[in-house]
C-alpha atoms as a PDB file:
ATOM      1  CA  UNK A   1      12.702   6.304  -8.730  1.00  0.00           C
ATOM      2  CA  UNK A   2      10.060   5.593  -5.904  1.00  0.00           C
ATOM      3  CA  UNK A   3       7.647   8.184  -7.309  1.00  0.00           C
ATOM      4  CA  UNK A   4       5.393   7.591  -3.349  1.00  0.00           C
ATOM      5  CA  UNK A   5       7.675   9.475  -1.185  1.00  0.00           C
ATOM      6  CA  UNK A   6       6.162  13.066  -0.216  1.00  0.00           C
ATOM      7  CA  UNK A   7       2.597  12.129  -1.489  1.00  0.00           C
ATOM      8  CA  UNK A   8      -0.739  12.183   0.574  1.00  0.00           C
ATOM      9  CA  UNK A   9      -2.547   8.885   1.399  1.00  0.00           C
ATOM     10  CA  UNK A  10      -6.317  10.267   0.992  1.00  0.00           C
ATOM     11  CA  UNK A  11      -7.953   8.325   3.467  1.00  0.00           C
ATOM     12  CA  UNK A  12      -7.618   9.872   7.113  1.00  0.00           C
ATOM     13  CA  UNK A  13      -7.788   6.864   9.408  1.00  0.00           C
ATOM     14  CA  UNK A  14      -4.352   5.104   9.196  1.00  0.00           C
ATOM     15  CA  UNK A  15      -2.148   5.690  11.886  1.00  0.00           C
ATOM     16  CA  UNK A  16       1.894   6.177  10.935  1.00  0.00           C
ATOM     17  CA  UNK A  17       0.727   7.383   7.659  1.00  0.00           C
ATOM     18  CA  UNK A  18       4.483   7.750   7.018  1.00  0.00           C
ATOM     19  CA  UNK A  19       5.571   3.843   7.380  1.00  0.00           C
ATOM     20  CA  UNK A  20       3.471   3.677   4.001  1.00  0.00           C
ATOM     21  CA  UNK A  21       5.077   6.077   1.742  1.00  0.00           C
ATOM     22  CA  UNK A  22       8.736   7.211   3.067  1.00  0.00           C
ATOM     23  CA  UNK A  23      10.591   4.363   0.478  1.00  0.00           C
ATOM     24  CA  UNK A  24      12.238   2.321   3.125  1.00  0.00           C
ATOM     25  CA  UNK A  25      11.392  -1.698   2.669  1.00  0.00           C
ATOM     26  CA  UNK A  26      13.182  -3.474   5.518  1.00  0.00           C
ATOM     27  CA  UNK A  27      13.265  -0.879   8.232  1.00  0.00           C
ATOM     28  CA  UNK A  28      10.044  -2.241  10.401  1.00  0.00           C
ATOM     29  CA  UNK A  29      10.146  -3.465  14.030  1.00  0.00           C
ATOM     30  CA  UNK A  30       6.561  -3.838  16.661  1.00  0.00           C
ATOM     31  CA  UNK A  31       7.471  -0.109  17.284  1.00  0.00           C
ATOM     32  CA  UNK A  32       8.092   1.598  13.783  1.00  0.00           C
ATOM     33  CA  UNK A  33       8.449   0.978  10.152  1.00  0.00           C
ATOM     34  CA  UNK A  34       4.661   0.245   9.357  1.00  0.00           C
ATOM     35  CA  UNK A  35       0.951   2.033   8.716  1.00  0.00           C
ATOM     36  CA  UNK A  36      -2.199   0.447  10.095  1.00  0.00           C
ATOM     37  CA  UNK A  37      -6.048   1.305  10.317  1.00  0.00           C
ATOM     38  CA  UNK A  38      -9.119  -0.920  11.255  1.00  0.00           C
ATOM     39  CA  UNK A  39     -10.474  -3.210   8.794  1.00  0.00           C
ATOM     40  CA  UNK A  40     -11.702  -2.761   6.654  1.00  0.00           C
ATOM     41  CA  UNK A  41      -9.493  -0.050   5.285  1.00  0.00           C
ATOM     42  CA  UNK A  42      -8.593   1.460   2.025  1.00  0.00           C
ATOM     43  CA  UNK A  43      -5.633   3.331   0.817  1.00  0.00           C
ATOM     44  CA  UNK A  44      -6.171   5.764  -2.030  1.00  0.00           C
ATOM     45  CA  UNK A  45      -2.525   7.492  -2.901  1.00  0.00           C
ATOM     46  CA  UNK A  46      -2.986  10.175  -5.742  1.00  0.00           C
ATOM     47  CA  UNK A  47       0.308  10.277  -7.533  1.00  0.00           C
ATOM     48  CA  UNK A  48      -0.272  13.760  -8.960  1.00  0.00           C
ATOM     49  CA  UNK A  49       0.225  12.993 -12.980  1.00  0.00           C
ATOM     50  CA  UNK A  50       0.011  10.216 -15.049  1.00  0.00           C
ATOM     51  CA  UNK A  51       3.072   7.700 -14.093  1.00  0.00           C
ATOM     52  CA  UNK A  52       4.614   4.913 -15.397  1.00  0.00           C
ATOM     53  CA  UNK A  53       5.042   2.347 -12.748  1.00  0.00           C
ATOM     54  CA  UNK A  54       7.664  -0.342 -12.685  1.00  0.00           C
ATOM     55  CA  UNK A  55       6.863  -1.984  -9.529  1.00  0.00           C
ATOM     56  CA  UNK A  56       4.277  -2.034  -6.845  1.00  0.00           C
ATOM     57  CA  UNK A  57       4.969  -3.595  -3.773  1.00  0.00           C
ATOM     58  CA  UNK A  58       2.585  -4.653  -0.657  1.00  0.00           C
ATOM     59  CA  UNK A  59       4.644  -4.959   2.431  1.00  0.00           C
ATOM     60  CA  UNK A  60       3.046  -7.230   4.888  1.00  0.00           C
ATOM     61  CA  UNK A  61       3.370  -7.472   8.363  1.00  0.00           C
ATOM     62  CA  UNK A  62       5.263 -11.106   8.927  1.00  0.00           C
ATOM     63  CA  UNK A  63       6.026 -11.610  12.167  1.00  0.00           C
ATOM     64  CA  UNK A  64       2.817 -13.281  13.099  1.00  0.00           C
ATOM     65  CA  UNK A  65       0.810 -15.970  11.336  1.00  0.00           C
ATOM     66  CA  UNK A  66      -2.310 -13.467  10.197  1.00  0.00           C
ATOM     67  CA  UNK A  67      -3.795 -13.934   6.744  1.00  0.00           C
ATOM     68  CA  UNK A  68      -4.538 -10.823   4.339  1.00  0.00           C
ATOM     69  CA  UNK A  69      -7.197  -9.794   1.707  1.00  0.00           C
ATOM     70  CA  UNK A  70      -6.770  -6.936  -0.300  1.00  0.00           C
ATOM     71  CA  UNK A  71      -7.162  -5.609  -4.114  1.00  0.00           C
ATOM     72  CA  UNK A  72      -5.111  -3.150  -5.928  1.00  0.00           C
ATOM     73  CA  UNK A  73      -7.375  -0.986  -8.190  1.00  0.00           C
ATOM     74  CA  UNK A  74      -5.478   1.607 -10.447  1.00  0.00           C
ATOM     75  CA  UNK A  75      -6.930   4.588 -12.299  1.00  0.00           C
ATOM     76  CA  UNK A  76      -6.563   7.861 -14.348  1.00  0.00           C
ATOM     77  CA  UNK A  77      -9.168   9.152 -12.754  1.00  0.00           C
ATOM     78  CA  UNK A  78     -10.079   8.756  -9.469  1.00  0.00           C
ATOM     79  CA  UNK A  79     -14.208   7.596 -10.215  1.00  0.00           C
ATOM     80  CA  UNK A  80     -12.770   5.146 -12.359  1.00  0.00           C
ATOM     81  CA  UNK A  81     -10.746   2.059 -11.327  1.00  0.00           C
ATOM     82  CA  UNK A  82      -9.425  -1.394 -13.216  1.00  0.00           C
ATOM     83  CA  UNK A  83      -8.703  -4.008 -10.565  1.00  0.00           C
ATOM     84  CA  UNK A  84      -5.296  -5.728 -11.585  1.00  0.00           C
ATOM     85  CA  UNK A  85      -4.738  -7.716  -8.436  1.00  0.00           C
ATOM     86  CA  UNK A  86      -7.363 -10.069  -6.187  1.00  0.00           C
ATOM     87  CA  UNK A  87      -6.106 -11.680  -3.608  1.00  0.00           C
ATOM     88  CA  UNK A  88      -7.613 -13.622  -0.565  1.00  0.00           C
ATOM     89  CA  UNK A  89      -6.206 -15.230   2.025  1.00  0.00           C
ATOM     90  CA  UNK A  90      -2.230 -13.629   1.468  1.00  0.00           C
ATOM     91  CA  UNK A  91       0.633 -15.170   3.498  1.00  0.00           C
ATOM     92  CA  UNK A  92       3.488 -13.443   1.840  1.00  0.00           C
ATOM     93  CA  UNK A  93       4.192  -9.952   0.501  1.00  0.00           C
ATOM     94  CA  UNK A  94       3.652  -9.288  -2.940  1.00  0.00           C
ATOM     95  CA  UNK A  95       5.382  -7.587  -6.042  1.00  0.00           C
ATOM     96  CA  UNK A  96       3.959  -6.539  -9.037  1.00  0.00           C
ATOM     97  CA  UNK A  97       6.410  -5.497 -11.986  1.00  0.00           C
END
């Protein structure tokens, strides 16, 4: 079950808000399929209720050589966050299960 679909991405400055949570991993092209904002950026999606999550998945744009930094902090509550993932300098997309 992809528990993002239908959910509201806090922040207000990415642009094709849907690319981000509509489910669909291999439907991007330079026209469609994909969010962006300026960096830096952050994406805060609140879930709703407590969820058990079997994968999380960071879809990066590939068709260039650019390099990446990002975190992924989860909480319970949103003034609270545990960073689980660190990474600088990203090439590839990432999974998390």
């Amino acid at each position: 079950m992809n528990v993002v679909p239908g959910k509201q991405i806090l922040e207000n400055y990415w642009n094709r808000l849907q690319g981000a949570i509509d489910g669909k991993i291999d439907v991007y092209t330079y026209n469609e399929g994909f969010t962006y904002a300026s960096c830096p950026a952050m994406m805060t999606i609140d879930l709703g209720k407590l969820c058990s999550l079997s994968l999380i998945r960071f879809l990066l744009w590939d068709k260039d050589n650019r390099v990446y930094q990002y975190r992924l902090l989860i909480s319970t509550v949103t003034k609270t966050t545990t960073g689980i993932v660190n990474l600088v300098n990203a090439l590839a997309d990432l999974q998390i299960r």
